[in-house]
Protein backbone atom coordinates (compact mmCIF):
# COMPACT_ATOMS: atom_id res chain seq x y z
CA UNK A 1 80.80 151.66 -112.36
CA UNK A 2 80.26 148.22 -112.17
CA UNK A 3 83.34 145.52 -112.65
CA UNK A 4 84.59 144.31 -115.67
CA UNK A 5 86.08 140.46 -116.71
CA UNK A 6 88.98 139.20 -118.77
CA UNK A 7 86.81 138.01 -120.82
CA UNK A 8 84.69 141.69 -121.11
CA UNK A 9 88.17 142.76 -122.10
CA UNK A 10 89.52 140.34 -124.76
CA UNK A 11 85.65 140.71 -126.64
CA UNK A 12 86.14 144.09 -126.76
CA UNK A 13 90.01 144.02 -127.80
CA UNK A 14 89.46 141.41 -130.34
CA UNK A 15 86.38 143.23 -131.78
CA UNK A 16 88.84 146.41 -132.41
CA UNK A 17 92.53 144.67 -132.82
CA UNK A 18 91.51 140.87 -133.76
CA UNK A 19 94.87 139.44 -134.53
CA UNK A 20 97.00 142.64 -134.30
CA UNK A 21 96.47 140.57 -130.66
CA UNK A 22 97.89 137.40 -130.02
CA UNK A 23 99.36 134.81 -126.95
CA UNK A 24 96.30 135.29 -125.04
CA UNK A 25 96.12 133.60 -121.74
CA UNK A 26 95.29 134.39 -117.98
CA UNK A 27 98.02 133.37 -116.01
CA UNK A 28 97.05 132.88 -112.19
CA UNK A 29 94.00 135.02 -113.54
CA UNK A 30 95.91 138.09 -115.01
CA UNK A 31 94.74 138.41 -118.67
CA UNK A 32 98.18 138.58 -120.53
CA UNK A 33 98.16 139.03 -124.36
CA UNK A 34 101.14 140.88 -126.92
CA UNK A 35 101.07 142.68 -129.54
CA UNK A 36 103.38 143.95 -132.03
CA UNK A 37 105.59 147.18 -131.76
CA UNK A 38 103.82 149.00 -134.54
CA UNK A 39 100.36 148.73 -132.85
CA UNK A 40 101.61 148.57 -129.31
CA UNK A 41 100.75 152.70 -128.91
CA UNK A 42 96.98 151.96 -130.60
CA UNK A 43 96.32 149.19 -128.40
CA UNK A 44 97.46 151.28 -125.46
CA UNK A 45 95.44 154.14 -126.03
CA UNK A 46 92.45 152.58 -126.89
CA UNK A 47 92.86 150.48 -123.32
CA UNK A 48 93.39 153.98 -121.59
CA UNK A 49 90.77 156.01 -123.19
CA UNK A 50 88.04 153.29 -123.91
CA UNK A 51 85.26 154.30 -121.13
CA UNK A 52 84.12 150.52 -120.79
CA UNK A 53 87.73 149.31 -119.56
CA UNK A 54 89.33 152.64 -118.23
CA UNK A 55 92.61 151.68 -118.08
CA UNK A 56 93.91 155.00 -116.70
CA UNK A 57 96.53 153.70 -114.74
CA UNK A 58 100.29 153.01 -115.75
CA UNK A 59 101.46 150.57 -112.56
CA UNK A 60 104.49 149.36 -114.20
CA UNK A 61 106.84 148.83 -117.45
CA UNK A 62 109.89 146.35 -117.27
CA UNK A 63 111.70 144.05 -119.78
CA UNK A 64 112.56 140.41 -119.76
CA UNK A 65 115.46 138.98 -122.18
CA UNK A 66 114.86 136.21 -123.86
CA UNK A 67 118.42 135.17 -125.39
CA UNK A 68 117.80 131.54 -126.62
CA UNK A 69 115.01 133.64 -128.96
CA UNK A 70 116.99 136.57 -129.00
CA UNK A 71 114.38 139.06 -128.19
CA UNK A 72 113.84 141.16 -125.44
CA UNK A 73 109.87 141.51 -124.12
CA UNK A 74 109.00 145.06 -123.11
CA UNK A 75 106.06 144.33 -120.30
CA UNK A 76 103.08 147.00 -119.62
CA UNK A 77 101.23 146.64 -116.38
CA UNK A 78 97.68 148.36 -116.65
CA UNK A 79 95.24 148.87 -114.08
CA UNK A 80 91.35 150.06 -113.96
CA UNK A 81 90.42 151.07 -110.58
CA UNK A 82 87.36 152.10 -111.83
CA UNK A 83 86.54 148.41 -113.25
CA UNK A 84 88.87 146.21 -111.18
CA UNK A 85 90.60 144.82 -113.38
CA UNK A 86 94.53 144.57 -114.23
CA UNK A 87 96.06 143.20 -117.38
CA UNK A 88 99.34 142.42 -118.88
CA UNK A 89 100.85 144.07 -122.33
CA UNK A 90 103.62 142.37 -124.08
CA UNK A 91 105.85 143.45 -127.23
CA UNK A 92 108.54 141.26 -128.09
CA UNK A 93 111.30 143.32 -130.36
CA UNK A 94 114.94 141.85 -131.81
CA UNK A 95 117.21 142.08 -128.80
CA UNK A 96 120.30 143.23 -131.30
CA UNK A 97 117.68 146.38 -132.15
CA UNK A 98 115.88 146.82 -128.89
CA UNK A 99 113.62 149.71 -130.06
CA UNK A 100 109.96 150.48 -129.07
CA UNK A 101 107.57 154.11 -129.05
CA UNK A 102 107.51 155.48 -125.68
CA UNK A 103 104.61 155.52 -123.74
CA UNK A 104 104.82 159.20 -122.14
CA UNK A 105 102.42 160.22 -124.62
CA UNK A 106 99.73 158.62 -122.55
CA UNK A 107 101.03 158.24 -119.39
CA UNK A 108 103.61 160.83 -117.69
CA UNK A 109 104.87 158.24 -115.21
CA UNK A 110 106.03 155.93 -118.34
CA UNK A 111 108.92 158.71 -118.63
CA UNK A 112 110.87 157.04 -115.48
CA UNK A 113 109.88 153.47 -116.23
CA UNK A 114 110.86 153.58 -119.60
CA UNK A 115 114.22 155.55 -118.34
CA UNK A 116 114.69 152.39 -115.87
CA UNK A 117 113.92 149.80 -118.43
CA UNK A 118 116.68 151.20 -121.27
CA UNK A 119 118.81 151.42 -117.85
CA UNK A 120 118.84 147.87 -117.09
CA UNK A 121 118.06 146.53 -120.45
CA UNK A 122 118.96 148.79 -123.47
CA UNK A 123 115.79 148.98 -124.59
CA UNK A 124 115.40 152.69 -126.52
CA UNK A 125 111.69 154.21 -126.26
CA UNK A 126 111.45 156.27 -129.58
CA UNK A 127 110.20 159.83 -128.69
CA UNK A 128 110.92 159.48 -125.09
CA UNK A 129 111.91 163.33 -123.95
CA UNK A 130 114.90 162.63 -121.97
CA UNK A 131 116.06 158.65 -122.23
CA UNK A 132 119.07 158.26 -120.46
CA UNK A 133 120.13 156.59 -117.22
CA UNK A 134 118.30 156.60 -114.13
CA UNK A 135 119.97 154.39 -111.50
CA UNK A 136 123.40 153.59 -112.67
CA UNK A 137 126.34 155.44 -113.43
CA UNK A 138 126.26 157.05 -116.96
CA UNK A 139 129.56 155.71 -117.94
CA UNK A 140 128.67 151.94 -116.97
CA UNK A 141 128.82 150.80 -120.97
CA UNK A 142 126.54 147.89 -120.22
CA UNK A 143 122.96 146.97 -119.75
CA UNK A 144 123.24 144.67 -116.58
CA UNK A 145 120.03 143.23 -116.99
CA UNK A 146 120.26 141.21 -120.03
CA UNK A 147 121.20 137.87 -119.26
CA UNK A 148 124.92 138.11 -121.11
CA UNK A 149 126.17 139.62 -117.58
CA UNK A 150 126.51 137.31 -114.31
CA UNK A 151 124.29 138.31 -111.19
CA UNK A 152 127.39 139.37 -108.88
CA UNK A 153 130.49 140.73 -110.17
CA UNK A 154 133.11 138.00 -110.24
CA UNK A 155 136.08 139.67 -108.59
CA UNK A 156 133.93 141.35 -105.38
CA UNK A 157 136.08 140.36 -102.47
CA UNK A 158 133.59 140.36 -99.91
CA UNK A 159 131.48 137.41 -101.17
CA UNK A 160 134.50 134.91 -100.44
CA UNK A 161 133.58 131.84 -98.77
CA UNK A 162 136.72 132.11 -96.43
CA UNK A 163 135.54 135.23 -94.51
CA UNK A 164 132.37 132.91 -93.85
CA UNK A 165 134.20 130.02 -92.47
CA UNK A 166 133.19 127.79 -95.16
């Protein structure tokens, strides 16, 4: 049960994906790599189920939009207690088709991460079992998230410099 290294990790990724991999970096000494959409499910499985990494825990899945590229990049946080290591997962996907395979296959707590995600960023998980809203109002018609929509709402009254004294 010993502990594994990034670079433990990228040998044996590279020696199963090679360049199905790509953007490979540690970052403050998180290994970070992407992949495409079409393998993202392979690489996550094998990551999960692969007895030498363990990567049986799901600690997070977000988005990041990327308009000057116009993409969106679905993130995957993955942790191995067991190994002590975390890494970084990212798909990029065409923000004006923001589709991607849900991860509840592997990982039951993808379900409300994934339901968060298409929430605040419109991403769709294909084969998710119930993708729909999870924080804000079902009618809202937009994806607040994505970087077309100011941070504050424009008209709110109580953000007024003159109730501030300024």
């Amino acid at each position: 049960m010993g502990k594994v290294t990034n670079t433990e990790v990228i040998d044996l990724l590279g020696a199963k994906f090679a360049e199905q991999l790509f953007d490979v970096h540690e970052p403050f000494g998180l290994l970070t790599f992407s992949t495409t959409k079409d393998r993202l499910l392979s690489v996550l499985s094998f990551l999960k189920e692969n007895g030498t990494v363990d990567f049986s825990f799901l600690t997070d899945i977000t988005a990041v939009h990327y308009p000057e590229k116009g993409q969106i990049a679905v993130v995957y946080h993955l942790h191995s207690m067991q190994k002590g290591i975390r890494v970084r997962l990212k798909v990029f996907i065409d923000e004006n088709k923001p589709e991607i395979p849900s991860a509840t296959s592997l990982w039951n707590a993808a379900n409300w991460m994934e339901r968060e995600t298409y929430d605040f960023f419109g991403v769709k998980f294909q084969g998710h079992p119930d993708l729909r809203r999870i924080l804000n109002m079902d009618d809202l018609g937009v994806h607040p998230m994505l970087k077309q929509y100011p941070l504050e709402d424009p008209n709110r009254v109580d953000k007024k410099d003159e109730y501030f004294g300024r």
